[in-house]
Protein backbone atom coordinates (compact mmCIF):
# COMPACT_ATOMS: atom_id res chain seq x y z
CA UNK A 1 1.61 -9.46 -45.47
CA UNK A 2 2.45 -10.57 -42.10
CA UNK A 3 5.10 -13.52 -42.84
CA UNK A 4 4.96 -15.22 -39.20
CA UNK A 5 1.34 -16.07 -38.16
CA UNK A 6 0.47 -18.25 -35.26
CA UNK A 7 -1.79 -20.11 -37.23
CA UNK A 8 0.41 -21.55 -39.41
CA UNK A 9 3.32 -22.01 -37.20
CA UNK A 10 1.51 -22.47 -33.19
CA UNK A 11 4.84 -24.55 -32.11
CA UNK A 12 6.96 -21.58 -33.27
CA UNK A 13 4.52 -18.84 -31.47
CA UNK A 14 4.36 -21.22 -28.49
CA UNK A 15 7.89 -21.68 -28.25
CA UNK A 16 8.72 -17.52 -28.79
CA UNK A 17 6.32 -17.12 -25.78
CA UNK A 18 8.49 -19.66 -23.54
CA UNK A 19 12.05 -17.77 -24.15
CA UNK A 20 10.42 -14.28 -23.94
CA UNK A 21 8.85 -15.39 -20.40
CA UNK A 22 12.59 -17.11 -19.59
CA UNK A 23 14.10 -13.74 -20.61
CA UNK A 24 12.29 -11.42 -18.04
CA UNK A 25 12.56 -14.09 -15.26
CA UNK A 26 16.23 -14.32 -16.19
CA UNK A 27 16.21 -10.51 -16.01
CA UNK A 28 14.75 -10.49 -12.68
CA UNK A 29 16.89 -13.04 -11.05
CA UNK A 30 19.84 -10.59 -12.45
CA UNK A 31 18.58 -7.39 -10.80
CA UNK A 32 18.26 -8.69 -7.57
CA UNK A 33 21.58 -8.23 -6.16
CA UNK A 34 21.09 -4.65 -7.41
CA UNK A 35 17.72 -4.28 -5.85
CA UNK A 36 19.16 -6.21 -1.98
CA UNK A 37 22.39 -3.31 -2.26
CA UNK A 38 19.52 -0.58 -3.01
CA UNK A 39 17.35 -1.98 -0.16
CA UNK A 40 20.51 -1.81 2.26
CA UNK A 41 21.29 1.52 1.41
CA UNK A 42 17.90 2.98 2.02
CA UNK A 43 17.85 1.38 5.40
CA UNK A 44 18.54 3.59 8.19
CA UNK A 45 16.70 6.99 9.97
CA UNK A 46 14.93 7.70 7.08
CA UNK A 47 12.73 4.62 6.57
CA UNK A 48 11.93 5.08 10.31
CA UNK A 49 11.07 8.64 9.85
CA UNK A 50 9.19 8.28 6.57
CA UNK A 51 6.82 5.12 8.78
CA UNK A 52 6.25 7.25 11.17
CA UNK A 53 5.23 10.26 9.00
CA UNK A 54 3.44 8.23 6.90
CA UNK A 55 1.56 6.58 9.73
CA UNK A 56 0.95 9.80 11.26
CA UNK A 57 -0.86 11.37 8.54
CA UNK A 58 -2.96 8.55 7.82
CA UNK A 59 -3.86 8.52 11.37
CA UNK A 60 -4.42 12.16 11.23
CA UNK A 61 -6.64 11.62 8.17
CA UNK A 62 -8.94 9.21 9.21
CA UNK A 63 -9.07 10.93 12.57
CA UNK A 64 -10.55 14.13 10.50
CA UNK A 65 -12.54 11.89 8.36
CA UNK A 66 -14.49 10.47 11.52
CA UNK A 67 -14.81 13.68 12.91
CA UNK A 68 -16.12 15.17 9.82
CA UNK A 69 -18.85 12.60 9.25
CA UNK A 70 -19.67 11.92 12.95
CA UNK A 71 -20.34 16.08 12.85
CA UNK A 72 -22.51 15.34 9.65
CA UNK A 73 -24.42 12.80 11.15
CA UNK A 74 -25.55 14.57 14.51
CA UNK A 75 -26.37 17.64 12.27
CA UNK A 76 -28.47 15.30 10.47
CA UNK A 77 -30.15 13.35 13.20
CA UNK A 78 -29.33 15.49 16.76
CA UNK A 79 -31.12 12.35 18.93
CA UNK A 80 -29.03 10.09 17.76
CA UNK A 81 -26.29 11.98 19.36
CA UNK A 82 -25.11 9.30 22.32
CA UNK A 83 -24.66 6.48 19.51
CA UNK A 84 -22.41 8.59 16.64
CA UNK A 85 -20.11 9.65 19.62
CA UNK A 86 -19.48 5.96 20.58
CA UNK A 87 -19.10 4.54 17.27
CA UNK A 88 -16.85 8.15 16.83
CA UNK A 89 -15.02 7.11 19.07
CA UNK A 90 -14.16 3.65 18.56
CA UNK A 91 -13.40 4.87 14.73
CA UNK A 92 -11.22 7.71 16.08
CA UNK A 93 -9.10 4.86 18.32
CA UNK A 94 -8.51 2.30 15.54
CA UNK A 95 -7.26 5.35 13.42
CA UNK A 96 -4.66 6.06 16.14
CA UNK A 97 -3.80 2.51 16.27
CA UNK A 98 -1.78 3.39 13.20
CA UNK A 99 0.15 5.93 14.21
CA UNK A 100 1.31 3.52 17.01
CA UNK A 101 2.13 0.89 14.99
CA UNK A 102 4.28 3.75 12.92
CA UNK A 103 5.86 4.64 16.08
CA UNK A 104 6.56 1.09 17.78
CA UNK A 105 8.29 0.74 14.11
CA UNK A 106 10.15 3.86 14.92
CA UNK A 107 11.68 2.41 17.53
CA UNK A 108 12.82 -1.28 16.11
């Protein structure tokens, strides 16, 4: 049989659950040195590259998704034409608006 049971001892359970929670938050506040030095090593050209490649292909995906449904829709419905280009538009802009924010990150 199980010799330690909550039931019988809830000030000993509660009081293992209070140093196992001060152990990991001790743990953390140890790593973080290690974490800062492996944060300023990374910096550099490749985080800028990596945003910017990162933002590009998202922009190129929803660009493609946009397209691909706007197509769907006018084969669909062909009057409604005028209206899927706008809001095809506007979709295919905000999209884009990504991959500027990648590259204006590029640059700082």
């Amino acid at each position: 049989m199980n010799e330690f049971c909550c039931r019988d001892h809830p000030s000993e359970w509660a009081a293992t659950k209070r140093n196992k929670k001060k152990s990991i938050n001790i743990m953390t506040i140890e790593m973080m040195p290690m974490m800062a030095a492996a944060a300023e090593a990374a910096t550099g050209i490749f985080n800028a590259n990596f945003t910017l490649g990162v933002a590009g292909a998202g922009a190129g995906i929803g660009v493609g998704l946009t397209g691909m449904a706007a197509a769907g829709a006018v084969g669909r419905n062909p009057t409604a034409f005028g209206k899927i280009l706008t809001i095809a538009i506007i979709g295919m802009a905000l999209a884009e608006a990504i991959a500027i924010y990648g590259l204006v990150s590029f640059f700082l």
